[in-house]
C-alpha atoms as a PDB file:
ATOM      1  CA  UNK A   1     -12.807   2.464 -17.027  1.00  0.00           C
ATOM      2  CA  UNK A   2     -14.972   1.156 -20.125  1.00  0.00           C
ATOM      3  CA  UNK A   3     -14.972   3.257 -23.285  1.00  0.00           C
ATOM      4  CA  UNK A   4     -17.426   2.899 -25.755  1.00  0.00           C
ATOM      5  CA  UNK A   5     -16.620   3.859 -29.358  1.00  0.00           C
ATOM      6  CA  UNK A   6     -19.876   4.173 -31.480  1.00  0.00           C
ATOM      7  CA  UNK A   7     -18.622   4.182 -35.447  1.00  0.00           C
ATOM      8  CA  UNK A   8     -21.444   4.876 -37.634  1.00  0.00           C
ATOM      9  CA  UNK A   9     -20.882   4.509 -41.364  1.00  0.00           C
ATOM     10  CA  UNK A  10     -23.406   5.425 -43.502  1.00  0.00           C
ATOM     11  CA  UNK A  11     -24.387   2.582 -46.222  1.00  0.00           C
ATOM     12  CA  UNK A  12     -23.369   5.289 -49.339  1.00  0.00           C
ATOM     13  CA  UNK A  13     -20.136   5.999 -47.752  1.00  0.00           C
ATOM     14  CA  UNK A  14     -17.849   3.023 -46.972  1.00  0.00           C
ATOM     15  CA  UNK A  15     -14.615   4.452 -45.777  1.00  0.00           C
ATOM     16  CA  UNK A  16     -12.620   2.481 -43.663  1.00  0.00           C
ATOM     17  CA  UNK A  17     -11.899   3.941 -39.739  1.00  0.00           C
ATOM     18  CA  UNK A  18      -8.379   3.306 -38.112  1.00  0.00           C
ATOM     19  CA  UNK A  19      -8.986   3.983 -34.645  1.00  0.00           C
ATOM     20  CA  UNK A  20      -5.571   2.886 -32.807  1.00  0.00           C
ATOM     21  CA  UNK A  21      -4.978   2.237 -28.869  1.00  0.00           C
ATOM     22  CA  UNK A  22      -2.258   1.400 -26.569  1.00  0.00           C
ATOM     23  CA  UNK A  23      -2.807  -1.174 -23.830  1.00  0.00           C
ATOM     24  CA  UNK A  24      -0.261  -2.067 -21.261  1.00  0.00           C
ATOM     25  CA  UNK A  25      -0.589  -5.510 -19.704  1.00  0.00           C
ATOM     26  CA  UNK A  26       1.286  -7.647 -16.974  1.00  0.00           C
ATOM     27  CA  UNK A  27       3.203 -10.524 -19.202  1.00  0.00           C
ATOM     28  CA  UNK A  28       0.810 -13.366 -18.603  1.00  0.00           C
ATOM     29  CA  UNK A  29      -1.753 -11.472 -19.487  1.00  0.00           C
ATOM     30  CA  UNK A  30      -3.764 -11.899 -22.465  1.00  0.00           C
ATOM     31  CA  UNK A  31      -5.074  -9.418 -24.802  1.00  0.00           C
ATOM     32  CA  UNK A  32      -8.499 -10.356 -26.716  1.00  0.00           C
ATOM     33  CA  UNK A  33     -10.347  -8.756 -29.208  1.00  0.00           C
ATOM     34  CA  UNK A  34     -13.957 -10.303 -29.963  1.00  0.00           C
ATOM     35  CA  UNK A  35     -16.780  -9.607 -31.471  1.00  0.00           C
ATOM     36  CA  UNK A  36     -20.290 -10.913 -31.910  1.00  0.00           C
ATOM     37  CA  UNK A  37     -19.792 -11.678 -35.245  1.00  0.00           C
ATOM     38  CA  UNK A  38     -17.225 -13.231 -37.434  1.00  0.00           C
ATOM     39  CA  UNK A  39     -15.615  -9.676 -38.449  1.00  0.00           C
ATOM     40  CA  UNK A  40     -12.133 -10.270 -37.831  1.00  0.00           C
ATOM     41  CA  UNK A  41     -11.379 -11.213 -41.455  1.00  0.00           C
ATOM     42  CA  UNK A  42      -7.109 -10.654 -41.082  1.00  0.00           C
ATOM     43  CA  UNK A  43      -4.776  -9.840 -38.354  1.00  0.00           C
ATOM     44  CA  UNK A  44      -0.930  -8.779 -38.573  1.00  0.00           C
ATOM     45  CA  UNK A  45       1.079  -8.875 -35.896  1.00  0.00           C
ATOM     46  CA  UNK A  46       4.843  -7.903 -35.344  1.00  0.00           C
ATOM     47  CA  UNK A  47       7.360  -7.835 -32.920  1.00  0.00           C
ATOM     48  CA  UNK A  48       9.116 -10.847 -31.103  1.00  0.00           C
ATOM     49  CA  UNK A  49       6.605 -14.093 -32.379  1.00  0.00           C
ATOM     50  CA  UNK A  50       9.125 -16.704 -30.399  1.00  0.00           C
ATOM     51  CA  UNK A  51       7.621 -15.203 -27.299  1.00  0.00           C
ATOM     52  CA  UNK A  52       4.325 -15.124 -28.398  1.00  0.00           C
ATOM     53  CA  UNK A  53       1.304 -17.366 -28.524  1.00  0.00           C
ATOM     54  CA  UNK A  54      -1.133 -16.468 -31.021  1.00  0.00           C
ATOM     55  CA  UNK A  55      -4.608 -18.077 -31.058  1.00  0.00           C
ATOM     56  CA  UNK A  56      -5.333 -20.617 -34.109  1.00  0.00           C
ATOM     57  CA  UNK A  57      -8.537 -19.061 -35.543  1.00  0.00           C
ATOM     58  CA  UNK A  58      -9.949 -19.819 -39.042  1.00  0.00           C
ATOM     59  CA  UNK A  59     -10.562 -16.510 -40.160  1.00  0.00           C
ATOM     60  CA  UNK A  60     -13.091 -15.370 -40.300  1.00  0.00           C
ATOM     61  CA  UNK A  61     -13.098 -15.534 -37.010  1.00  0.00           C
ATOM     62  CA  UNK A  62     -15.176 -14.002 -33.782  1.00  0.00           C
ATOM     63  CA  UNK A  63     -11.937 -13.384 -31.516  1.00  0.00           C
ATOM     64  CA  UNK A  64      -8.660 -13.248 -31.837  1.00  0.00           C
ATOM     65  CA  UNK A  65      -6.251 -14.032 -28.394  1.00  0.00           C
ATOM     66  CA  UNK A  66      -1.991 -12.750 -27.942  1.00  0.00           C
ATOM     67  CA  UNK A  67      -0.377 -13.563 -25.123  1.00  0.00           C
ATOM     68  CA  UNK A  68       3.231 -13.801 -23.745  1.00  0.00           C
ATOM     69  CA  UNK A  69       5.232 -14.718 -20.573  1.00  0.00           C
ATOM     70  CA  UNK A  70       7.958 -12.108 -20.868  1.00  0.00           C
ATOM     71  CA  UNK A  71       8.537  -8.061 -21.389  1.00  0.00           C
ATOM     72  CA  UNK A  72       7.290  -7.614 -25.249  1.00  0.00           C
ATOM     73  CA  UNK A  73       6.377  -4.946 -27.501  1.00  0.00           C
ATOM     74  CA  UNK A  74       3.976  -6.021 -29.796  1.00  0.00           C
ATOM     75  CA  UNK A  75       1.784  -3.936 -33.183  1.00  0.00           C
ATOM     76  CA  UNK A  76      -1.394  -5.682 -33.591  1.00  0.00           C
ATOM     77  CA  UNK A  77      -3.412  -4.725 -37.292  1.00  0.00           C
ATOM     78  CA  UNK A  78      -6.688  -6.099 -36.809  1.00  0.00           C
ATOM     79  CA  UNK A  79      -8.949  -5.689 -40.350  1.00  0.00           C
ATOM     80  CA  UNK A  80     -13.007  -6.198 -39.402  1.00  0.00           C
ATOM     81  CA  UNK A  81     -15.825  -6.270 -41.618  1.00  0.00           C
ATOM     82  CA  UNK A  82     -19.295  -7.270 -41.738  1.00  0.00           C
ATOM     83  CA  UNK A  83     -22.245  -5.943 -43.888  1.00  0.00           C
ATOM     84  CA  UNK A  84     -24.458  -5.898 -41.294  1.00  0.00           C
ATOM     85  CA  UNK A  85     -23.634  -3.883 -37.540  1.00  0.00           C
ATOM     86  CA  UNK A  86     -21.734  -5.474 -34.974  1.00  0.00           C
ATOM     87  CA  UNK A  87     -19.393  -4.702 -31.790  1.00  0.00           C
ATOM     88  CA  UNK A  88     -16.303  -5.564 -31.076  1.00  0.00           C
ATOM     89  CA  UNK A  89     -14.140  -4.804 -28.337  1.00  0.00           C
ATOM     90  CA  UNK A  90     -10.594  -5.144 -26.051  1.00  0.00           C
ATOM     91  CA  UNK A  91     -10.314  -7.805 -22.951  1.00  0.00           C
ATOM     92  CA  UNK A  92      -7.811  -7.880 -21.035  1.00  0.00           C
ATOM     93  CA  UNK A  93      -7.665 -11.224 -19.051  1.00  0.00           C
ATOM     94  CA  UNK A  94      -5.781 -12.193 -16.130  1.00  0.00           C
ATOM     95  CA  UNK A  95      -5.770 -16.092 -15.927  1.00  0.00           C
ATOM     96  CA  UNK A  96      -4.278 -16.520 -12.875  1.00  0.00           C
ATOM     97  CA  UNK A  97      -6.962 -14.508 -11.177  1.00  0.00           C
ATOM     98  CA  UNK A  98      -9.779 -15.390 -14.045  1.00  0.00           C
ATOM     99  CA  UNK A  99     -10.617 -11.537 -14.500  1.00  0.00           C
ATOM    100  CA  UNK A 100     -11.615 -10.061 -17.637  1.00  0.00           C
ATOM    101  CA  UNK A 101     -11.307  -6.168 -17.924  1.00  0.00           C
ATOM    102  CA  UNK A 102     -13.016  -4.456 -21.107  1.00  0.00           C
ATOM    103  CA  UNK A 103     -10.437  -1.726 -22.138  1.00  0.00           C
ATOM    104  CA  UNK A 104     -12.499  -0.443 -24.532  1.00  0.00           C
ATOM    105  CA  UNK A 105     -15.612  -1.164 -27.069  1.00  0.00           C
ATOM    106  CA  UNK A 106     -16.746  -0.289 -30.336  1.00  0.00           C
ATOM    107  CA  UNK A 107     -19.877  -0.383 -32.531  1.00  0.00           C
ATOM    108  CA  UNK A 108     -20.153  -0.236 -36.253  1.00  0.00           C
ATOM    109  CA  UNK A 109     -23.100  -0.391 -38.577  1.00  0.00           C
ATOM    110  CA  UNK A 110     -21.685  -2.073 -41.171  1.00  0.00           C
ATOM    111  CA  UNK A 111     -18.770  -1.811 -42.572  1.00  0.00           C
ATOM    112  CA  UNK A 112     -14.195  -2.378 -42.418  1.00  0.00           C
ATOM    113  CA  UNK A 113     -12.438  -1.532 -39.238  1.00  0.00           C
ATOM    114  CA  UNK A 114      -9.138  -1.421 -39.229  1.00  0.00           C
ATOM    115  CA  UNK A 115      -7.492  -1.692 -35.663  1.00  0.00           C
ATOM    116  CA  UNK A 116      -4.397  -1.028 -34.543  1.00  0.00           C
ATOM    117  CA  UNK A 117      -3.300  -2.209 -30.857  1.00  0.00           C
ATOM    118  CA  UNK A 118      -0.271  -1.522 -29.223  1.00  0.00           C
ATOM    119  CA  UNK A 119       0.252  -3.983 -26.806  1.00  0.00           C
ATOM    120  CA  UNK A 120       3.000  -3.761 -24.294  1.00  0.00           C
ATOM    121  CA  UNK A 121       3.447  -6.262 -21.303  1.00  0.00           C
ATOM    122  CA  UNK A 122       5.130  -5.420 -18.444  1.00  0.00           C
ATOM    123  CA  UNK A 123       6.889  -7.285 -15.773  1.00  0.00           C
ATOM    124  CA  UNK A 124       3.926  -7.981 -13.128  1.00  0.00           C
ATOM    125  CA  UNK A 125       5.017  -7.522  -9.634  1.00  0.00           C
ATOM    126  CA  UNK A 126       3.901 -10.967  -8.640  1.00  0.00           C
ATOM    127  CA  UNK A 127       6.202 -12.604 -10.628  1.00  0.00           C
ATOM    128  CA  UNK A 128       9.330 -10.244 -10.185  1.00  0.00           C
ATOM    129  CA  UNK A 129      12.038 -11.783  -8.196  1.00  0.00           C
ATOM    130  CA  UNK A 130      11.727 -11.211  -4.323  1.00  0.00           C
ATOM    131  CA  UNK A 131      14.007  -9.471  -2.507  1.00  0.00           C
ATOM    132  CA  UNK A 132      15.550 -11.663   0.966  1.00  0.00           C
ATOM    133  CA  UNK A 133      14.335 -11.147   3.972  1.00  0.00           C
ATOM    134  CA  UNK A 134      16.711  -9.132   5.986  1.00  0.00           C
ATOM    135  CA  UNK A 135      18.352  -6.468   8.286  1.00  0.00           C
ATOM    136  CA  UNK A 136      18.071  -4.218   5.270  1.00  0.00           C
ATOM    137  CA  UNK A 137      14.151  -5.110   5.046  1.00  0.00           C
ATOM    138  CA  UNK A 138      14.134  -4.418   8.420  1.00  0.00           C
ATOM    139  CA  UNK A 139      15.849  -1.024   8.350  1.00  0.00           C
ATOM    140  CA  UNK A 140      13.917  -0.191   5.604  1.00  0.00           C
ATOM    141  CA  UNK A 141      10.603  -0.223   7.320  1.00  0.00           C
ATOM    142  CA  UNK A 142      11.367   1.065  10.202  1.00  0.00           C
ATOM    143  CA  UNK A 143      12.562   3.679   8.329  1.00  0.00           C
ATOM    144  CA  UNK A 144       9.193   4.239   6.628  1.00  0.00           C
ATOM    145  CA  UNK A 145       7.368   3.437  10.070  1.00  0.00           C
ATOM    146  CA  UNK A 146       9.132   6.409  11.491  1.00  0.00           C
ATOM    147  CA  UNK A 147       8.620   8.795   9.006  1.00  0.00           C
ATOM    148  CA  UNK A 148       4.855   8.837   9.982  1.00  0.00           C
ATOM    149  CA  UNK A 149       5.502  10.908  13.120  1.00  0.00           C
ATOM    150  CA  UNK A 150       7.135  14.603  13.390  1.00  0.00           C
ATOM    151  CA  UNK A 151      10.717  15.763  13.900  1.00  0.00           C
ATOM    152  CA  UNK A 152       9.865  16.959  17.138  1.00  0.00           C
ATOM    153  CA  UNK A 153       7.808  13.794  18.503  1.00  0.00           C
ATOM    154  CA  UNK A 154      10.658  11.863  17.616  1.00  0.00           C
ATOM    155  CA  UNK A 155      13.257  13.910  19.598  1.00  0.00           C
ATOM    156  CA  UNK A 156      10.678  13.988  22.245  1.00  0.00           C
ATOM    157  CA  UNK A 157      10.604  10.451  23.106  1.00  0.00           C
ATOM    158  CA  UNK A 158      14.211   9.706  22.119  1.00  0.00           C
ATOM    159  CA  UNK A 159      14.818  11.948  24.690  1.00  0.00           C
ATOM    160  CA  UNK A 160      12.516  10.644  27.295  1.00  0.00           C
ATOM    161  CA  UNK A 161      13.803   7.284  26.305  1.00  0.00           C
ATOM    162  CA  UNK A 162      17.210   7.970  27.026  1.00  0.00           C
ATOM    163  CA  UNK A 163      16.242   9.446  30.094  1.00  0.00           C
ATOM    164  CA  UNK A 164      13.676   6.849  31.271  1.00  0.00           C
ATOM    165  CA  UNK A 165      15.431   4.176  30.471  1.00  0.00           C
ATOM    166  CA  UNK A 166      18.742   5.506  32.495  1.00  0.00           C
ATOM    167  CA  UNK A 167      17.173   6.042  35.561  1.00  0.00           C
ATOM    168  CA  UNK A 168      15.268   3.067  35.549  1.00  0.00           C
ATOM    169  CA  UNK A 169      18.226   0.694  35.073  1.00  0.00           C
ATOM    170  CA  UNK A 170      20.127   2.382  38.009  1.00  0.00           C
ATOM    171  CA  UNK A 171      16.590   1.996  40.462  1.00  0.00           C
ATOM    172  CA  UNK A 172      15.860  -1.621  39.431  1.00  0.00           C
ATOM    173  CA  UNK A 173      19.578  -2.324  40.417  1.00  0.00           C
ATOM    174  CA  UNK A 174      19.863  -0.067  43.784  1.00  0.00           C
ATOM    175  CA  UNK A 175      16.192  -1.717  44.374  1.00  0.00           C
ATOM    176  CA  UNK A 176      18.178  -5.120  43.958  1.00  0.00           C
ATOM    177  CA  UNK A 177      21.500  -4.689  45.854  1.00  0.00           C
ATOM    178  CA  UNK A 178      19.378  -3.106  48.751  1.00  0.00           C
ATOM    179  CA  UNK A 179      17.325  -6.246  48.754  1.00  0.00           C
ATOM    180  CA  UNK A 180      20.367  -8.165  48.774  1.00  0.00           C
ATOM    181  CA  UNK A 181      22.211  -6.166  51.536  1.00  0.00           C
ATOM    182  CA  UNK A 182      19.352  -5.728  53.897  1.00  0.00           C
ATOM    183  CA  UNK A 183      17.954  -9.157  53.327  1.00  0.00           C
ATOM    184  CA  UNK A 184      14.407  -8.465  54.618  1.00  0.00           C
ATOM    185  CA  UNK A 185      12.365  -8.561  51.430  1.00  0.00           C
ATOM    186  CA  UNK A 186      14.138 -11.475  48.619  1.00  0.00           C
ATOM    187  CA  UNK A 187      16.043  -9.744  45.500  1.00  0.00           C
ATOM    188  CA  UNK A 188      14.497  -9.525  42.140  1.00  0.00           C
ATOM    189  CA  UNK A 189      14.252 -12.144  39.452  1.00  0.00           C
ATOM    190  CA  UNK A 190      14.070 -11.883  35.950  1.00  0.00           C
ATOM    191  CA  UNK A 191      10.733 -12.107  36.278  1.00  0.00           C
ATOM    192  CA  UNK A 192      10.389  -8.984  38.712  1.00  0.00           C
ATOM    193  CA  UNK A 193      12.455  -7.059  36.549  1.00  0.00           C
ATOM    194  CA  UNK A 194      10.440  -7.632  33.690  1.00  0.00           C
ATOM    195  CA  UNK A 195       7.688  -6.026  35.658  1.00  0.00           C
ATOM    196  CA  UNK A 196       9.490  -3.484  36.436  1.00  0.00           C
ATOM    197  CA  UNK A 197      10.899  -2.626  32.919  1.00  0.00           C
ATOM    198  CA  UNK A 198       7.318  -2.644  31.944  1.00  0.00           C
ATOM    199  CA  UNK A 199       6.864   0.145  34.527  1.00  0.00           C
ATOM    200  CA  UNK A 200       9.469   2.292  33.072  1.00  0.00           C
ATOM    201  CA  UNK A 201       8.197   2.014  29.456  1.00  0.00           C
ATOM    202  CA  UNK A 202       4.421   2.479  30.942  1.00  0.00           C
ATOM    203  CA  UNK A 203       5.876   5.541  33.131  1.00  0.00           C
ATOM    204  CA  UNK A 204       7.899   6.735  29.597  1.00  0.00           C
ATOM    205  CA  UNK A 205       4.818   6.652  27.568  1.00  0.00           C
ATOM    206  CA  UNK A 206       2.533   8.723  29.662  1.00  0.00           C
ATOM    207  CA  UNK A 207       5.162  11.453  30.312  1.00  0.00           C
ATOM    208  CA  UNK A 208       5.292  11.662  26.374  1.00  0.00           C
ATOM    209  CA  UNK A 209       1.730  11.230  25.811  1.00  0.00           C
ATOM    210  CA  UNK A 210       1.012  13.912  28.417  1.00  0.00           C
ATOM    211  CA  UNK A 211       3.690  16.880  27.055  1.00  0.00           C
ATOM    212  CA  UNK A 212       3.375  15.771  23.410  1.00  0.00           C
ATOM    213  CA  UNK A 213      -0.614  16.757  23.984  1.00  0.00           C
ATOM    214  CA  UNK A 214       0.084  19.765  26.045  1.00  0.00           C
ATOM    215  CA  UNK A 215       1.922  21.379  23.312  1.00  0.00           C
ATOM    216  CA  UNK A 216      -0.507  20.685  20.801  1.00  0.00           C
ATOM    217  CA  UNK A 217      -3.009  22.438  22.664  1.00  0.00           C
ATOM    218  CA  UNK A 218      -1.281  25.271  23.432  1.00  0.00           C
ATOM    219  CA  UNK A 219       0.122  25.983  20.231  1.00  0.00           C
ATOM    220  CA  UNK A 220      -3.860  25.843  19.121  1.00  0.00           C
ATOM    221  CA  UNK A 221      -4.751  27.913  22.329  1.00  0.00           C
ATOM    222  CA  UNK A 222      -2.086  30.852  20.990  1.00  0.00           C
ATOM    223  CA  UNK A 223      -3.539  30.491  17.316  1.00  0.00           C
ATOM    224  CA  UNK A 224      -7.068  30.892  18.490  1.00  0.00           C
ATOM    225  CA  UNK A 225      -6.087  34.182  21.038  1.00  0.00           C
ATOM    226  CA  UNK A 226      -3.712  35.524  18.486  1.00  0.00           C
ATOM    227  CA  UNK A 227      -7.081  35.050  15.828  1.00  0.00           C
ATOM    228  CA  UNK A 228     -10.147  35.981  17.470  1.00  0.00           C
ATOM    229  CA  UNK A 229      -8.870  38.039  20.142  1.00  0.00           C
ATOM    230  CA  UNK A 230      -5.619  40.484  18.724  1.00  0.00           C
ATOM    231  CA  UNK A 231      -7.320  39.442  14.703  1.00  0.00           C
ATOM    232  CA  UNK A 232      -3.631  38.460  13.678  1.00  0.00           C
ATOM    233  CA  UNK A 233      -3.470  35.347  11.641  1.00  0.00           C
ATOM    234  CA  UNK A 234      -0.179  33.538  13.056  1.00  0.00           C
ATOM    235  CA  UNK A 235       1.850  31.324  10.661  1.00  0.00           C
ATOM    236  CA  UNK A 236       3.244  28.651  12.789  1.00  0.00           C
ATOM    237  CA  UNK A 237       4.707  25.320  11.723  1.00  0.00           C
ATOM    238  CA  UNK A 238       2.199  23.321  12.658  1.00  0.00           C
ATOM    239  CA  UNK A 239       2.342  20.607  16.048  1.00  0.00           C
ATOM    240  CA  UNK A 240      -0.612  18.967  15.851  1.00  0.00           C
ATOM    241  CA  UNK A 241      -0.011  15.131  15.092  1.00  0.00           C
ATOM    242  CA  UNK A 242      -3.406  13.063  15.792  1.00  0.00           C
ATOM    243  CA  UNK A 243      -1.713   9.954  14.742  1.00  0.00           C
ATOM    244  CA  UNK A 244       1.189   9.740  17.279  1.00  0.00           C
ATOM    245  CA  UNK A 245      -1.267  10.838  20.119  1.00  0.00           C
ATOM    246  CA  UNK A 246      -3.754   7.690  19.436  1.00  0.00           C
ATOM    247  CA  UNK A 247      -0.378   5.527  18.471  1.00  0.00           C
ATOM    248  CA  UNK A 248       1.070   6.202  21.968  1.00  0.00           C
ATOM    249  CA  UNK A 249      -2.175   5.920  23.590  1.00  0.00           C
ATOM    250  CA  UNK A 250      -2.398   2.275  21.845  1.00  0.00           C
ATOM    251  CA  UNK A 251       0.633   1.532  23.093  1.00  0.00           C
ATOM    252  CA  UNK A 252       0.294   2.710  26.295  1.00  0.00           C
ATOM    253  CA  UNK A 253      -2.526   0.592  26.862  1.00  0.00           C
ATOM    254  CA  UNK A 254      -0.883  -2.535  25.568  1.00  0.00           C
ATOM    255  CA  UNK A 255       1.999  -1.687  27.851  1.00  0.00           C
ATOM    256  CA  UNK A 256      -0.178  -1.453  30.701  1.00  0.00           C
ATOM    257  CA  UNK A 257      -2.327  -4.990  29.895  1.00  0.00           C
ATOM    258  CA  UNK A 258       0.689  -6.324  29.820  1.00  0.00           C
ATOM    259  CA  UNK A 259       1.867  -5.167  33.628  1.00  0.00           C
ATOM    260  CA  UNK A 260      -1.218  -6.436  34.878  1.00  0.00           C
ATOM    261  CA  UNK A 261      -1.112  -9.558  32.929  1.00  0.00           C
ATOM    262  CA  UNK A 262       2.592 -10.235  34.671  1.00  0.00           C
ATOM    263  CA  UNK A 263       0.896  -9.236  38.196  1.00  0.00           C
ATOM    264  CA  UNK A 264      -2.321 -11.187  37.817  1.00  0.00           C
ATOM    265  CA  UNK A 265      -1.405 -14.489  36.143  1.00  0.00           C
ATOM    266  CA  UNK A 266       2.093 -14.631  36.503  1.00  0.00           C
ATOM    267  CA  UNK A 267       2.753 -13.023  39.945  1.00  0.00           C
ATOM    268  CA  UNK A 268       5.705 -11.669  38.885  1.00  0.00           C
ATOM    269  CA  UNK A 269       5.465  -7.894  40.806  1.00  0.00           C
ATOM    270  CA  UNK A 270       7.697  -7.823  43.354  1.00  0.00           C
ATOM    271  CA  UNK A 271       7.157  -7.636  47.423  1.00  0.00           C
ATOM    272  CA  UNK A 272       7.197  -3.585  48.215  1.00  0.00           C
ATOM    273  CA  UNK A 273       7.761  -2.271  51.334  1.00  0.00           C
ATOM    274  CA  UNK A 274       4.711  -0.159  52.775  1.00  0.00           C
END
């Protein structure tokens, strides 16, 4: 957000303003303070100067520039003057992006201002060291991935899961050692039990989808009758999740592409008796 500071000093009264700010930048970053005429007549700086570069201006001077590659703390005293009204103003600069930001502004109509900056530069998050790639990464977001759906979704389909994904491994392998025993249709392949598998999930997803959105409506079905036609306002935890109903749906459909894509380029669905 830009500030403007209008300081308005009256030619019979010359007292000096000491307005004082505290900027946090990224270390990298450079902190500027210019103004459209040669003001800056001194500047004092302290804190850690081996870390710091300081820009070689004649003073005096039209800008003044402090920048530094590490976590510092630094007190910048910057003493303007000019007879005659000018502005000056705080810049933040990014140079590895070549953005300027204007913390803040002032305008005087002649006159000393004496600034005083503190400047603190933080560790920027680009330049922080990165953490490996790993099964801790991994954990971690699926972690935060699953935190996006409720409780009782997740039991839901854990359940399901468990469920689905039992009795589909014991049909896929009666389906296969009847094939094998009987010998009038050829077992399955990996490739048919890929299909297959894709049926489970696909079968697993709409028996979710379908329960997860009949309890949603009917726990807005009893708020409604409970409201508008016995005028009692129930306090239930609430059920409704839109996200996991358009997630599954998305999924589902993927699922589903992805059966037909096996069946209708890659001819993988297996021979079923009529």
């Amino acid at each position: 957000m830009m500030t403007a500071i209008a300081l308005l000093v009256s030619p019979a009264y010359s007292a000096t303003m000491n307005p004082q700010e505290n900027v946090n930048l990224y270390s990298g970053n450079k902190l500027i303070i210019d103004s459209n005429q040669a003001s800056i007549k001194s500047v004092v700086v302290r804190g850690n100067l081996t870390a710091a570069t300081l820009s070689n201006s004649v003073y005096p001077s039209k800008n003044f520039t402090l920048t530094t590659d590490s976590t510092q703390l630094y007190t910048v005293d910057v003493l303007l003057s000019y007879q005659s009204p000018y502005t000056s103003e705080i810049v933040i600069s990014d140079p590895s992006s070549g953005s300027k930001t204007q913390y803040t502004s002032y305008f005087v109509s002649g006159g000393d201002l004496n600034l005083t900056v503190f400047a603190s530069f933080q560790a920027s998050p680009s330049t922080g060291p990165s953490a490996p790639i790993g099964w801790s990464s991994f954990y971690g977001w699926v972690s935060e991935f699953g935190g996006a759906f409720p409780f009782w979704i997740k039991i839901l389909y854990a359940v399901l899961g468990a469920q689905f994904a039992f009795v589909g491994y014991r049909w896929i392998k009666f389906e296969d050692e009847r094939r094998r025993i009987e010998g009038h249709l050829p077992p399955l392949d990996r490739g048919n039990k890929a299909y297959l598998w894709t049926e489970v999930v696909f079968r697993t997803l709409i028996a979710g989808f379908a329960i997860s959105l009949a309890v949603m409506i009917g726990e807005v079905l009893v708020l409604l009758i409970a409201q508008y036609l016995f005028f009692v306002n129930l306090t239930l935890v609430s059920l409704v999740d839109f996200f996991s109903i358009f997630f599954v749906a998305a999924l589902g459909t993927l699922v589903y592409l992805t059966r037909e894509g096996l069946d209708r380029i890659f001819d993988l669905k297996p021979i079923m008796e009529d």
